[in-house]
Protein backbone atom coordinates (compact mmCIF):
# COMPACT_ATOMS: atom_id res chain seq x y z
CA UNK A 1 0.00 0.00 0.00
CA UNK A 2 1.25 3.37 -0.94
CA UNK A 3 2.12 6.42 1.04
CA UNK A 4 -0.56 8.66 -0.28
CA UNK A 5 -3.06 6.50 0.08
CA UNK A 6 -2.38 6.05 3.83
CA UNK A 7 -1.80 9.77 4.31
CA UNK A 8 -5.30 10.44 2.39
CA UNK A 9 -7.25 8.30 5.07
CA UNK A 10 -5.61 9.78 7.80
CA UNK A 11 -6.48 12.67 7.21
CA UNK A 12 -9.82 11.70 6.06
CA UNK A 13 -10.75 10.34 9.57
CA UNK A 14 -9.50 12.89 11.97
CA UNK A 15 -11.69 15.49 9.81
CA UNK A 16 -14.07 12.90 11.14
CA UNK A 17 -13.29 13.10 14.76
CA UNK A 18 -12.79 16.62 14.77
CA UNK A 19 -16.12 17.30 13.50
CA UNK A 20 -17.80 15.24 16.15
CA UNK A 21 -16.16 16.79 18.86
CA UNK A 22 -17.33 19.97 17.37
CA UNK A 23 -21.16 19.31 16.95
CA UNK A 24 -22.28 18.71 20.93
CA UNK A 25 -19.78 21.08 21.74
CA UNK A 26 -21.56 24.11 19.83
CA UNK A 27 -24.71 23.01 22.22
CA UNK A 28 -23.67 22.97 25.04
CA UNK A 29 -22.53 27.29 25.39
CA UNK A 30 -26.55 27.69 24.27
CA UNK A 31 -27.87 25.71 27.29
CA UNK A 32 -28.67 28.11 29.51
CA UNK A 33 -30.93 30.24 26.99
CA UNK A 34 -32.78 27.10 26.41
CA UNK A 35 -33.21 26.20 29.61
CA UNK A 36 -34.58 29.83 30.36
CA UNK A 37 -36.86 29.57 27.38
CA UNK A 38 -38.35 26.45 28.65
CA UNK A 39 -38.41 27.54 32.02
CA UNK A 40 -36.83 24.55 33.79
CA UNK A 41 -35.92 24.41 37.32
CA UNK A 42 -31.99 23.33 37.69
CA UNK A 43 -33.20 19.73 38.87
CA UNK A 44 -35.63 19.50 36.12
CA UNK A 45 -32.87 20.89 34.21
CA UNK A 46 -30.11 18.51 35.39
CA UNK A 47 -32.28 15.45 34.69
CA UNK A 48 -33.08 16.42 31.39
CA UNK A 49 -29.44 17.08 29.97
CA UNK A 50 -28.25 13.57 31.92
CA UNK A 51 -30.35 12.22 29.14
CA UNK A 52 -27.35 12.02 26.74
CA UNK A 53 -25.13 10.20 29.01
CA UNK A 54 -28.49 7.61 29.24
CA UNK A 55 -28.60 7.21 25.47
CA UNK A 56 -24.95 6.50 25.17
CA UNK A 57 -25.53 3.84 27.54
CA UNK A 58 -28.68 2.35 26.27
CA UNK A 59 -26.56 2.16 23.36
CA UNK A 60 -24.74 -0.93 24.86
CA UNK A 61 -23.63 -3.37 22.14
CA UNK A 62 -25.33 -2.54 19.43
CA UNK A 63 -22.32 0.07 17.65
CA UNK A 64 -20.30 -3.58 16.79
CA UNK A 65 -23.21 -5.05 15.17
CA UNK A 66 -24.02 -2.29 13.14
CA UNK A 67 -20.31 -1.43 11.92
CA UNK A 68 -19.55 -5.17 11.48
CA UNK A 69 -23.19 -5.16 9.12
CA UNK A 70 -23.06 -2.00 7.18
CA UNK A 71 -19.33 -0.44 7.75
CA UNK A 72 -17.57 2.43 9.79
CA UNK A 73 -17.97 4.64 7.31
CA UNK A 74 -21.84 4.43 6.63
CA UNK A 75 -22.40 4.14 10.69
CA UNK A 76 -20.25 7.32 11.65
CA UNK A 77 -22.21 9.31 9.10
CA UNK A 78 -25.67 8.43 9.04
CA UNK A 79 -24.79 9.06 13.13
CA UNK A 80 -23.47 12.22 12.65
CA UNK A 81 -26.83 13.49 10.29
CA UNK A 82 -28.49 11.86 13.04
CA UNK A 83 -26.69 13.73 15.56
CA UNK A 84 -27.22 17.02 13.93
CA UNK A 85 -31.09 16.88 13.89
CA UNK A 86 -30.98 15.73 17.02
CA UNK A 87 -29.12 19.03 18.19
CA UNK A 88 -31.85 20.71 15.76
CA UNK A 89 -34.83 19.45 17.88
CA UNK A 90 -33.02 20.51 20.79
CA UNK A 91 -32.86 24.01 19.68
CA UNK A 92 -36.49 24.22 18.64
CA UNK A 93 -37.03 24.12 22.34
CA UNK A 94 -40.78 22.85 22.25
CA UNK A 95 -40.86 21.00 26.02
CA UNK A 96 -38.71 19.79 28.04
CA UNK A 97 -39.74 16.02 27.02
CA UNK A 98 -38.85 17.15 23.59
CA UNK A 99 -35.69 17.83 24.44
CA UNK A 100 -35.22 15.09 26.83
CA UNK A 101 -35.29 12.63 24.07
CA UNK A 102 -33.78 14.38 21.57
CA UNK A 103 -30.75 14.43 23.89
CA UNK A 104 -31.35 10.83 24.40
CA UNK A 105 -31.09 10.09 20.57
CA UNK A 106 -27.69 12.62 20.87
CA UNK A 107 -26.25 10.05 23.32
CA UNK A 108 -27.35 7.41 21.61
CA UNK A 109 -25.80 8.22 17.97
CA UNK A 110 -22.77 9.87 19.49
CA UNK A 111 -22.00 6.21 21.17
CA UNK A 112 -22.40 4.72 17.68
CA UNK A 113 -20.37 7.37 16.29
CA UNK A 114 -17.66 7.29 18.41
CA UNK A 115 -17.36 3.25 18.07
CA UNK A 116 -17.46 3.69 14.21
CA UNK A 117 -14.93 6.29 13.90
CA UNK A 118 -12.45 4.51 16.72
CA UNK A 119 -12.67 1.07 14.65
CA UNK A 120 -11.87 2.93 11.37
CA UNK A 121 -8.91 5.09 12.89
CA UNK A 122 -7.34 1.83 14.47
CA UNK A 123 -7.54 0.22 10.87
CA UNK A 124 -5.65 2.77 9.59
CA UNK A 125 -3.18 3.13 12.42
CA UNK A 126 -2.74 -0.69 11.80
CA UNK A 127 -1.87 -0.11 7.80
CA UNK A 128 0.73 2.97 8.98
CA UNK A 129 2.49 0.18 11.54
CA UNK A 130 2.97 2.63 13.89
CA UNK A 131 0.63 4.81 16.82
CA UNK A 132 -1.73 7.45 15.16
CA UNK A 133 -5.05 7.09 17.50
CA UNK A 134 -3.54 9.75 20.37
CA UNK A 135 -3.56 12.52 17.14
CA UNK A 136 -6.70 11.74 16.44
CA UNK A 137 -8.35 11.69 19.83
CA UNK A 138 -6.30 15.13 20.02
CA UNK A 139 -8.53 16.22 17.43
CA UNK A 140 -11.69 15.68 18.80
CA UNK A 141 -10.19 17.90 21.81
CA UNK A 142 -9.28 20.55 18.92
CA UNK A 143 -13.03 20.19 17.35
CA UNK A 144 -14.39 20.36 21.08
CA UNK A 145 -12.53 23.49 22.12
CA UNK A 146 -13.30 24.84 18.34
CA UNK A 147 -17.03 23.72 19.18
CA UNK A 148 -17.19 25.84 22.31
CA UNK A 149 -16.01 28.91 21.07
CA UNK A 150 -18.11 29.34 18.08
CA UNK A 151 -20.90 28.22 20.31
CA UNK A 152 -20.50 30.99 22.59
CA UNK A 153 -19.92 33.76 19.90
CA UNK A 154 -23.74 32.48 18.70
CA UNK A 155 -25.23 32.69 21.78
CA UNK A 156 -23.53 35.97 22.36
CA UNK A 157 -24.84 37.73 18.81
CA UNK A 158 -28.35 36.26 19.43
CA UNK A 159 -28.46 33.45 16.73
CA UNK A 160 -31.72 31.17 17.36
CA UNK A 161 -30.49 28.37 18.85
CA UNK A 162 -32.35 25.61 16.27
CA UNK A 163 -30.48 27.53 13.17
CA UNK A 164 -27.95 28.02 14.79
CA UNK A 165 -27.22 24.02 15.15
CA UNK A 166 -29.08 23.54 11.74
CA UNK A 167 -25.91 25.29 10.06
CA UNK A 168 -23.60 23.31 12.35
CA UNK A 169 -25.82 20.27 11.17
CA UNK A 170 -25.40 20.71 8.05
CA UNK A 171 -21.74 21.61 7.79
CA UNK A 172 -20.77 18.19 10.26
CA UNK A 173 -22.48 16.03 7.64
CA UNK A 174 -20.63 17.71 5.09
CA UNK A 175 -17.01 17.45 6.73
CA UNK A 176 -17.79 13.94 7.54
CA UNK A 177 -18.73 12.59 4.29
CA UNK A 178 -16.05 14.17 2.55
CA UNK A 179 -13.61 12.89 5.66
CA UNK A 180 -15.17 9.33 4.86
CA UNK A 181 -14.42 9.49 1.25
CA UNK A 182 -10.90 10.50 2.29
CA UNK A 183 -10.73 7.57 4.77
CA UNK A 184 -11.81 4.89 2.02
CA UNK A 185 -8.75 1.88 2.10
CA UNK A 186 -7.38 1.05 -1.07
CA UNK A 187 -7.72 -2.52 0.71
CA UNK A 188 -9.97 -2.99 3.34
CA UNK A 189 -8.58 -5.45 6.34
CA UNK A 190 -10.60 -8.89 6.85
CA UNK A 191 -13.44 -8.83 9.41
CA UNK A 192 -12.42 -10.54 12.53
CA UNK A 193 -14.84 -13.59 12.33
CA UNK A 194 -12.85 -16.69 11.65
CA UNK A 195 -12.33 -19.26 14.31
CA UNK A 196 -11.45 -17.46 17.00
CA UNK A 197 -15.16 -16.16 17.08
CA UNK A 198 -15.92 -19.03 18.99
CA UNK A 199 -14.62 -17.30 22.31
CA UNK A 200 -17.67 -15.02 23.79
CA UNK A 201 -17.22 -11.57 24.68
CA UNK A 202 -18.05 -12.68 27.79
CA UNK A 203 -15.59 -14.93 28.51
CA UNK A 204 -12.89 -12.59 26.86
CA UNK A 205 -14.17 -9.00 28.40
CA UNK A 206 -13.49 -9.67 32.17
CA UNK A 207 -9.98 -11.12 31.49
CA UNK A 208 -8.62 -8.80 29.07
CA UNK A 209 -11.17 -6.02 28.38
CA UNK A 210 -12.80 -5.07 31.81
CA UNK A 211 -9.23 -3.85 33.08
CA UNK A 212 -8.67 -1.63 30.02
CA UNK A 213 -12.02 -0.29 30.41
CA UNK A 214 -10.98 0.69 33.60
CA UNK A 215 -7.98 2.41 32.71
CA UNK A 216 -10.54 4.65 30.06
CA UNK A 217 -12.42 5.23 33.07
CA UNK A 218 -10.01 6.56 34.96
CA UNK A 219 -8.53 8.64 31.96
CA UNK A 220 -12.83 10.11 31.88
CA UNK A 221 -12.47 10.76 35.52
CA UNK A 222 -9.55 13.20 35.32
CA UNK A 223 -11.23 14.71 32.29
CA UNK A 224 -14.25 15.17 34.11
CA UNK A 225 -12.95 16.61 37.18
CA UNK A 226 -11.27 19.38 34.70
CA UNK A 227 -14.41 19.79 32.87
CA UNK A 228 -16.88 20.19 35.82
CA UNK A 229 -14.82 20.92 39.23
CA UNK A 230 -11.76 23.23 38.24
CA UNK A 231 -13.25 26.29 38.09
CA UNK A 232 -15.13 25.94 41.14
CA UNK A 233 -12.04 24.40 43.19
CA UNK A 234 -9.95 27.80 41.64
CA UNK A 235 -12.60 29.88 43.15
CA UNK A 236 -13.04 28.27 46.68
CA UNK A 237 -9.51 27.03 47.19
CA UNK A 238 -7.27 29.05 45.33
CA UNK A 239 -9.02 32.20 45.59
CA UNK A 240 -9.84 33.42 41.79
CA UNK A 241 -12.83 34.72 40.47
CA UNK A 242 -15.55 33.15 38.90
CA UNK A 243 -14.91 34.97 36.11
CA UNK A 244 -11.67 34.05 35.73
CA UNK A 245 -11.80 30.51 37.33
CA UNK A 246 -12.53 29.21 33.62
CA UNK A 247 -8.85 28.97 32.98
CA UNK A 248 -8.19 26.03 35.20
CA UNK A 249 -10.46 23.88 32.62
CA UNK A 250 -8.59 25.99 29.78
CA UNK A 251 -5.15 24.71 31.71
CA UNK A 252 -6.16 21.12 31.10
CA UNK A 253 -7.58 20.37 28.47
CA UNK A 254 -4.49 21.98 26.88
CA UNK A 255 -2.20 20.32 28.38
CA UNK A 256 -4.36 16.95 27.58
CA UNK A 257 -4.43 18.24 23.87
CA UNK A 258 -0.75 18.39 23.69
CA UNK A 259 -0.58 15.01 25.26
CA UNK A 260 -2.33 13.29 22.83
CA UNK A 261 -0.86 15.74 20.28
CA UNK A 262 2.43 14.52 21.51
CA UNK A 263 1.12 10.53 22.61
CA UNK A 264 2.24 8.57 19.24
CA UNK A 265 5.56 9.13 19.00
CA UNK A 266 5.88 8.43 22.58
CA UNK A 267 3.81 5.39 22.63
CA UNK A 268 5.98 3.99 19.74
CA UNK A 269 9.05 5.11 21.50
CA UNK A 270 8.30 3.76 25.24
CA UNK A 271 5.28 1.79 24.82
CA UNK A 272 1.40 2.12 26.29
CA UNK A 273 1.91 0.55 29.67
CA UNK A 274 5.11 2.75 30.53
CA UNK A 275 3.28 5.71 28.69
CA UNK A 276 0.07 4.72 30.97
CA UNK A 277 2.50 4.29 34.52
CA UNK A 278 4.05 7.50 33.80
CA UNK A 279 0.99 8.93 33.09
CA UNK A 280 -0.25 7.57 36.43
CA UNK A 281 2.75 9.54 38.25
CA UNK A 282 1.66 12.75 36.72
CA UNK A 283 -1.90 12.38 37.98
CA UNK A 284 -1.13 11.67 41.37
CA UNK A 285 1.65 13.91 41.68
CA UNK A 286 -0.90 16.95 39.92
CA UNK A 287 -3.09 15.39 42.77
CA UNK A 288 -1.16 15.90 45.69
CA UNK A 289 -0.37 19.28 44.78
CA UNK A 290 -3.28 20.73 44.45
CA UNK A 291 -4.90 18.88 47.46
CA UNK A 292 -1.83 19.85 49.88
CA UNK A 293 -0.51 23.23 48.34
CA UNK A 294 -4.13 24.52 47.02
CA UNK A 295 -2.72 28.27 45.67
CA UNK A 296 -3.55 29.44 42.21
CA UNK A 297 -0.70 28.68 40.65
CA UNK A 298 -0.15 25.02 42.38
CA UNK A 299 -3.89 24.12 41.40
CA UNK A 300 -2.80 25.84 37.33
CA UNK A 301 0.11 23.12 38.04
CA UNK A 302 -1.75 20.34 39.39
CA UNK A 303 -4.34 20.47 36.16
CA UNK A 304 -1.58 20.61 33.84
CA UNK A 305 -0.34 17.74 34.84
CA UNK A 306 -3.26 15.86 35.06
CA UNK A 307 -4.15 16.91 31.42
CA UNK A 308 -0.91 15.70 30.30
CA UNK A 309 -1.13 12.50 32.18
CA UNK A 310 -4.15 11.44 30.70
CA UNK A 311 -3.84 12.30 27.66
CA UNK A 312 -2.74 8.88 25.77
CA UNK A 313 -5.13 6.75 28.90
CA UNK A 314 -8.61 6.62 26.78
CA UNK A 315 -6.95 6.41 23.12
CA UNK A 316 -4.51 3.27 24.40
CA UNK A 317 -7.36 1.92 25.93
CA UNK A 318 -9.57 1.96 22.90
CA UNK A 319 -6.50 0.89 21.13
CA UNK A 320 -5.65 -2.11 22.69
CA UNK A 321 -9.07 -3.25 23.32
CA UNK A 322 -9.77 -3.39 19.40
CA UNK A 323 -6.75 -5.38 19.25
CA UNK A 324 -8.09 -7.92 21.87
CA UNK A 325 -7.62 -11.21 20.45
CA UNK A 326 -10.94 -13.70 19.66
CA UNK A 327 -13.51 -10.12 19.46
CA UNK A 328 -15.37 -9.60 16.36
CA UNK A 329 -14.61 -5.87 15.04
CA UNK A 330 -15.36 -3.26 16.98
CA UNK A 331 -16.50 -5.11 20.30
CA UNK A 332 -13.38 -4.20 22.27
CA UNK A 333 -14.38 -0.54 21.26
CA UNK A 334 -17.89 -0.99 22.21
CA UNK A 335 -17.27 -2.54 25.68
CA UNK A 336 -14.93 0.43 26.72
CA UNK A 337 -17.15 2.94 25.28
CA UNK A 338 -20.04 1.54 27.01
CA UNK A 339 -17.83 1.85 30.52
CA UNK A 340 -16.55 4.84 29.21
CA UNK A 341 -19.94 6.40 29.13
CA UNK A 342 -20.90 5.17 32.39
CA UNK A 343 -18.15 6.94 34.02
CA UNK A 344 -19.54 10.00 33.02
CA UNK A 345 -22.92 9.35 34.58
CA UNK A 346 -21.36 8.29 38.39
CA UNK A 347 -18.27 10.43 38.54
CA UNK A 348 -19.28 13.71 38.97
CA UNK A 349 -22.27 12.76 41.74
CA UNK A 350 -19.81 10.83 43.41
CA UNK A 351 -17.44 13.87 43.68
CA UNK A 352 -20.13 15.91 44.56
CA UNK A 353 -21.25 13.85 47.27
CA UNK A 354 -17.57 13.82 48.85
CA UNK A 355 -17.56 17.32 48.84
CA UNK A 356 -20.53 17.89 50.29
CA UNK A 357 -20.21 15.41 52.89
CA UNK A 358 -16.62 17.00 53.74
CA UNK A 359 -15.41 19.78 51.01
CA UNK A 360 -14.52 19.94 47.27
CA UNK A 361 -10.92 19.28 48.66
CA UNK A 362 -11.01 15.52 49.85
CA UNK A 363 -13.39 15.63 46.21
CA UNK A 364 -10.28 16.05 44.04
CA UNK A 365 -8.45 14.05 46.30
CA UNK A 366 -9.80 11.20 44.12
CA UNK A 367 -7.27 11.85 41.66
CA UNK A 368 -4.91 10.00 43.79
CA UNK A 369 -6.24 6.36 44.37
CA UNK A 370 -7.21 6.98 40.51
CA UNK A 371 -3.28 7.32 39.40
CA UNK A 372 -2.62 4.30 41.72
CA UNK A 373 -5.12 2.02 39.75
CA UNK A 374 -3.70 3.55 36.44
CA UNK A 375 -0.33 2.08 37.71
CA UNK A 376 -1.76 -0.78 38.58
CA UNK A 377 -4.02 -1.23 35.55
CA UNK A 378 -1.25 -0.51 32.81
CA UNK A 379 0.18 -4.03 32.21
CA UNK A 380 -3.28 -4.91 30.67
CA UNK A 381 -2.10 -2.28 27.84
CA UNK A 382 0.23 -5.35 26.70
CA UNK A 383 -2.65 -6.80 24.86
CA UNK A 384 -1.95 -9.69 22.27
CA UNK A 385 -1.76 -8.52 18.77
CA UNK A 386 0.07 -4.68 19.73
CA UNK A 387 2.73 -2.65 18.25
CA UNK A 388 3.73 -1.53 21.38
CA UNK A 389 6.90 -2.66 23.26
CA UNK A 390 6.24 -3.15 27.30
């Protein structure tokens, strides 16, 4: 197979995972507005938008299946139309039940989505012979942050929120069926169903899958503390404004993007489990700081370093779980998705709880047992069938 070729789906596929990180993330800056136009209280409110992380689960095995049946390609972009009407409805702001399960059908596609474009981007990191999913995950953080800020600047100029995501519709599907066409394999590699099919996901998962899954979890955990908790633990700990307090989320997922941005060569060089042990240092280590030394510029230090170590945690994960030997396609991918997802939905009440039963401090204190399991967990990165060196 030819350079160009390889280059040309490459490219092709992190246009695709850019683009999805893009499309929830120009939603999310218009969610107050909607939920003042619908009048919701903030529980109402809170239930409603925990919809998404519902439909991701509900989701459960069914993104193998259909990639196995019909393709990456055709399930990452009937998902993403999908996902862009599904942002549409949400704009249109009819009831709250509306948007309840239009955010349920988000979650939903966005799980299938996120399995389809995984499975492709690992079959072209196989053809290269060398790491490429870190870059592409880094991507989706570039699409996110990308996401977010033109997000805001519609919300600020007064764009109706259901055109608004109607152009951002529209412009996704485009992106991602020209990314698709770029991703197209001169070859395409066998489907995994020849003898080895005979060994059951079940049998397989909890062996080799369930501990990777909880590396990814981990990796979400550290994401999610930096997504939801830093600007409130800059404001009551290290003494910044709310209005300022932003830049502790703006800290990490930096830092995360230049891990991943950084991840391949790395991974190639040193391998996934030292990649995922050192990674483990830098969490607990960003950890400690912040939780003993809580000052602006220690808690700025602290998130940087988490960023950084998690970076390459849910990319090697996916990674080595497609590679899991005896799993059709894409099952690996599913399984830590599906764990990946539920992470989302118990993490941030269970740091919430902590804090409120003592303070937000002895909350981000959970950054420390999570770098231990990391360290623990990252010999199951050694998976059968990888690249990687130990």
């Amino acid at each position: 197979m030819t350079t160009h070729p390889l280059l040309r789906a490459r490219i092709g596929i992190s246009l695709v995972f850019s683009i999805n990180g893009a499309i929830f993330a120009n939603l999310l800056p218009r969610y107050p507005q909607i939920k003042e136009s619908l009048g919701m209280s903030d529980t109402l409110f809170g239930l409603v938008v925990a919809c998404v992380a519902v439909g991701s689960l509900l989701s459960s095995t069914i993104p193998g299946p259909l990639v196995r049946r019909f393709g990456a390609r055709a399930v990452y972009t009937v998902g993403t139309a999908g996902m862009g009407a599904a942002t549409v409805a949400v704009g249109l702001g009819a009831h709250p039940a509306v948007m309840a399960l239009a955010l349920l059908c988000l979650g939903f596609l966005d799980a299938c989505v996120d399995v389809a474009q995984n499975v492709e981007g690992i079959r072209i990191e196989n053809a290269y012979g060398k790491s490429l999913i870190n870059s592409m995950h880094a991507l989706w953080s570039a699409g996110a942050t990308v996401g977010g800020i033109t997000g805001t600047f519609a919300a600020s100029q007064g764009v109706p929120v259901w055109l608004h995501m109607l152009v951002v519709g529209l412009i996704g599907l485009g992106v991602t069926v020209f990314g698709g066409w770029l991703a197209r394999m001169p070859q395409r590699e066998p489907l995994r169903e020849d003898h080895h099919e005979s060994m059951s996901l079940k049998a397989v998962a909890w062996k080799l899958v369930l501990p990777l899954a909880l590396i990814a979890m981990a990796g979400s955990l550290v994401e999610d503390v930096g997504n939801n908790w830093a600007a409130l633990y800059l404001n009551q700990f290290g003494g910044v404004s709310l209005g300022a307090a932003g830049v502790g989320y703006v800290i990490m997922v930096g830092s995360q993007f230049v891990g991943r941005w950084l991840g391949d060569p790395m991974v190639d060089r040193f391998g996934g489990v030292r990649m995922a042990r050192a990674g483990g240092v830098l969490i607990g280590a960003g950890g400690v700081l912040m939780v003993a030394v809580p000052t602006p510029v220690t808690i700025g230090v602290g998130f940087a370093l988490c960023g950084f170590g998690c970076a390459t945690l849910v990319p090697g994960a996916f990674a080595a779980a497609e590679r899991v030997p005896g799993l059709k396609e894409g099952a690996g991918v599913t399984v830590v998705g599906w764990f990946l997802r539920l992470s989302f939905l118990l993490m941030s009440p269970l740091i919430g709880t902590i804090s409120d039963a003592s303070n937000l401090r002895f909350g981000i204190a959970v950054l420390i047992p999570v770098a231990l399991l990391v360290i623990f967990l990252a010999p199951a990165l050694r998976t059968r069938g990888a690249r990687q060196p130990g």
